[in-house]
Protein backbone atom coordinates (compact mmCIF):
# COMPACT_ATOMS: atom_id res chain seq x y z
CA UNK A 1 7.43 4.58 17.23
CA UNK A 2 10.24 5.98 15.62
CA UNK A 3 10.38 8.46 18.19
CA UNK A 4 10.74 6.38 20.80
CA UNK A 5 13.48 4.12 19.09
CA UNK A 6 15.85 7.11 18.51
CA UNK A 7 15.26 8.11 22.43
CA UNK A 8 16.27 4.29 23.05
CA UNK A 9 19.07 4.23 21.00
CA UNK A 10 20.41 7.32 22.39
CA UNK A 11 19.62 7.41 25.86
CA UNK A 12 19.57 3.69 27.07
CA UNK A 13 21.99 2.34 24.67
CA UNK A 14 24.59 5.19 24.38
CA UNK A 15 24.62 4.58 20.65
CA UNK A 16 26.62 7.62 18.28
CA UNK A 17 24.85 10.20 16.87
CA UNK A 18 25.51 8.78 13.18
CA UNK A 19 24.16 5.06 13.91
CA UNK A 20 21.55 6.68 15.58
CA UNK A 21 20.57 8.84 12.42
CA UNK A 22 21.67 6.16 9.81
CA UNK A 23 19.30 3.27 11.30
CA UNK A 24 16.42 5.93 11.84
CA UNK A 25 16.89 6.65 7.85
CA UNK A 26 16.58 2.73 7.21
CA UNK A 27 13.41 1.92 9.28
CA UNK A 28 11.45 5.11 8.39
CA UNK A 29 10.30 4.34 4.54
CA UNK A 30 9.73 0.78 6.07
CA UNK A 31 6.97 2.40 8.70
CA UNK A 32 5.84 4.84 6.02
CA UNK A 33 5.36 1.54 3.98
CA UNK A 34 3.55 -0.12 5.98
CA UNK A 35 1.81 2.02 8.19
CA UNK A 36 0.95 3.64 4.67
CA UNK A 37 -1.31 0.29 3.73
CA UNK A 38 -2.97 0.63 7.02
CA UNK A 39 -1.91 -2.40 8.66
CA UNK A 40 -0.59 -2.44 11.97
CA UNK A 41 3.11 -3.38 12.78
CA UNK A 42 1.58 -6.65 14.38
CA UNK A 43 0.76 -7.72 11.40
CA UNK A 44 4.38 -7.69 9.88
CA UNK A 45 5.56 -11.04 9.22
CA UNK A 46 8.76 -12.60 8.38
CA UNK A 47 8.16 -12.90 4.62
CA UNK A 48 7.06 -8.82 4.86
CA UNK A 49 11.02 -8.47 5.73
CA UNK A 50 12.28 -11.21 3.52
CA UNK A 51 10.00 -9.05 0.64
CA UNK A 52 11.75 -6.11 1.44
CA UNK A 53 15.68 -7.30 1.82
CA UNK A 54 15.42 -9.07 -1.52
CA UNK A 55 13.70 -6.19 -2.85
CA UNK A 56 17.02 -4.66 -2.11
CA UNK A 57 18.92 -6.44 -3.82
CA UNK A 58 16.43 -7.14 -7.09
CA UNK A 59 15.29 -3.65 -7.79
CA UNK A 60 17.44 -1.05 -6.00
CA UNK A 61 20.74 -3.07 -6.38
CA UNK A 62 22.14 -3.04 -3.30
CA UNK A 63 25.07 -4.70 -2.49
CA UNK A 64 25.24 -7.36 -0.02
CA UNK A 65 27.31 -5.38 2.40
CA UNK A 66 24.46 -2.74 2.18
CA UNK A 67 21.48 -5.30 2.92
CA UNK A 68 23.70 -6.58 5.53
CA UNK A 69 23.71 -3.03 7.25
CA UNK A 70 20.35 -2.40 6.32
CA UNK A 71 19.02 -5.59 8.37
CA UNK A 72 21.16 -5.03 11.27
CA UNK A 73 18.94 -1.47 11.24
CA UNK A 74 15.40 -3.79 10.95
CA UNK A 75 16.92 -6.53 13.18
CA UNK A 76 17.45 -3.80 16.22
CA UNK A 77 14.01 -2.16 15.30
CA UNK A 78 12.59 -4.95 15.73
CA UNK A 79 14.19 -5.71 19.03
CA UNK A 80 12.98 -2.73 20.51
CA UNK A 81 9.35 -3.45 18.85
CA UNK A 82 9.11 -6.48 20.68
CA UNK A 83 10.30 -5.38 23.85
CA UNK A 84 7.64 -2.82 23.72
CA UNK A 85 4.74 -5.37 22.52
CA UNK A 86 4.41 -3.62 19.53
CA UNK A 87 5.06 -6.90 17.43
CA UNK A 88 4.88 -10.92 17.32
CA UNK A 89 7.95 -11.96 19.51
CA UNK A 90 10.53 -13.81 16.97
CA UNK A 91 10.25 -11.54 14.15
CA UNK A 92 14.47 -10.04 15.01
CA UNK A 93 15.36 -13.37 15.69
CA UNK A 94 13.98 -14.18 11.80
CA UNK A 95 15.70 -11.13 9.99
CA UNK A 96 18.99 -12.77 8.03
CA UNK A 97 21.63 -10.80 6.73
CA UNK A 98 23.37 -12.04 3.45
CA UNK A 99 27.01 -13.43 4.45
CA UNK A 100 29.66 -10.65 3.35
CA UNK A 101 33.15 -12.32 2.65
CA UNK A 102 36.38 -10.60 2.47
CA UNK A 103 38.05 -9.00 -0.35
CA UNK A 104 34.49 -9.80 -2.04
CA UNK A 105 34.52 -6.46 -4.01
CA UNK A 106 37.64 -6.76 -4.91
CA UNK A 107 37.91 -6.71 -8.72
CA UNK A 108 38.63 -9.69 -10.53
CA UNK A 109 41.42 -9.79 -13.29
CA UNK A 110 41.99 -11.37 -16.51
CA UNK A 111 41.60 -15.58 -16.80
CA UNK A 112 45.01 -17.11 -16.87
CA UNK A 113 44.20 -18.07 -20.69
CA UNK A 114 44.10 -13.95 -21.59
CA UNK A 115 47.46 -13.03 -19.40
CA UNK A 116 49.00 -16.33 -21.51
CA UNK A 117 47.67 -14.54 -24.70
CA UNK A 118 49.20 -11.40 -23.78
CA UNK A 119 52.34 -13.18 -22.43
CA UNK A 120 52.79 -15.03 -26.05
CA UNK A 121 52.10 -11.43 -27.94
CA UNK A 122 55.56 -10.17 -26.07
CA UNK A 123 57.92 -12.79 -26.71
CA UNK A 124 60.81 -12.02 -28.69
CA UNK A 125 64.63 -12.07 -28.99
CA UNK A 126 64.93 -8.22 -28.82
CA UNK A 127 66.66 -7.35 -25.37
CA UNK A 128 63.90 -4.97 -24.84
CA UNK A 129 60.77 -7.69 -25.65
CA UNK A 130 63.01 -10.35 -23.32
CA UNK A 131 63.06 -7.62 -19.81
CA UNK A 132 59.06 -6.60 -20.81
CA UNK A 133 58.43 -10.43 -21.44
CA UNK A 134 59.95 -10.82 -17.80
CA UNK A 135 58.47 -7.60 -15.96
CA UNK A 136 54.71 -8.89 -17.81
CA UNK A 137 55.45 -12.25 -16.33
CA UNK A 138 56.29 -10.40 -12.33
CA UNK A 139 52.83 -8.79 -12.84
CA UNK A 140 50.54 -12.24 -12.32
CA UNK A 141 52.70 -14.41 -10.49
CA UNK A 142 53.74 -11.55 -8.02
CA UNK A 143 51.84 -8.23 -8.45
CA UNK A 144 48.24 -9.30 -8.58
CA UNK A 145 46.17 -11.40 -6.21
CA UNK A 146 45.00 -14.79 -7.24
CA UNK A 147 42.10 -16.56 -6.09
CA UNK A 148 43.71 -20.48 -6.84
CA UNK A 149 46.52 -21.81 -4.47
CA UNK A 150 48.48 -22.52 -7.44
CA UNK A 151 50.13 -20.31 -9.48
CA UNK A 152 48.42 -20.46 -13.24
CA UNK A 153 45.13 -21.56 -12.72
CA UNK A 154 42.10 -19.79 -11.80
CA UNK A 155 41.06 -16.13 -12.55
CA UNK A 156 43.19 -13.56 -11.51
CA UNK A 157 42.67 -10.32 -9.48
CA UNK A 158 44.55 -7.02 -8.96
């Protein structure tokens, strides 16, 4: 079956070399895993694939941008095992990706209460504490990304 996916995926779909490879690597320990129990891949159902994507995510810790790729793989398997009556029709249409949102890996900063901490631990009268007092204060209204609309509330992130 795999086989015969790859051929697809190269020869009627045009697809690269690398997606070719990198979906291949994602749906063979599924087969192995399955086939390996001795059940048929008519018998997968949608809760086999649900199993298996939060499996993911529980045990193996992937990242949601990583179970996102890795159902895309399943999702087009899938496609093609349908097509080729090898499966219940449906079972693509069923496979859900987690939602990935921008900058969502982006580290997140200090609370506003800690930078007000740090910001109270510089003042002074010296003219050196009064220009780092001033270049600390640049760093979270200017240099660093903020996840509120308004400046001095929320968390912050650099």
């Amino acid at each position: 079956m795999l086989a015969e996916f790859r051929s697809f995926m190269r020869d009627d779909r045009g697809l690269s070399p690398v997606t070719i490879e990198y979906r291949c690597r994602t749906v063979r320990p599924f087969l192995e895993g399955l086939l390996g129990e001795e059940r048929s891949l008519e018998s997968v159902s949608v809760s086999d694939i649900d199993s298996l994507l939060t499996e993911k995510v529980n045990k193996e810790h992937y990242a949601r941008i990583s179970v996102r790729a890795y159902a895309s793989s399943l999702r087009a398997f899938f496609r093609y095992a349908e097509f080729r009556g090898w499966c219940h029709a449906g079972i693509a249409a069923s496979v859900m990706a987690p939602r990935v949102f921008q900058q969502e890996t982006l580290p997140s900063g200090p609370s506003w209460e800690v930078v007000q901490e740090i910001l109270d631990a510089t003042a002074g009268d010296h003219p050196t504490e009064i220009r780092d007092h001033a270049l600390l204060l640049l760093f979270p209204m200017y240099g660093a990304r903020q996840n509120s609309l308004y400046p001095f509330e929320g968390s912050w992130t650099t």
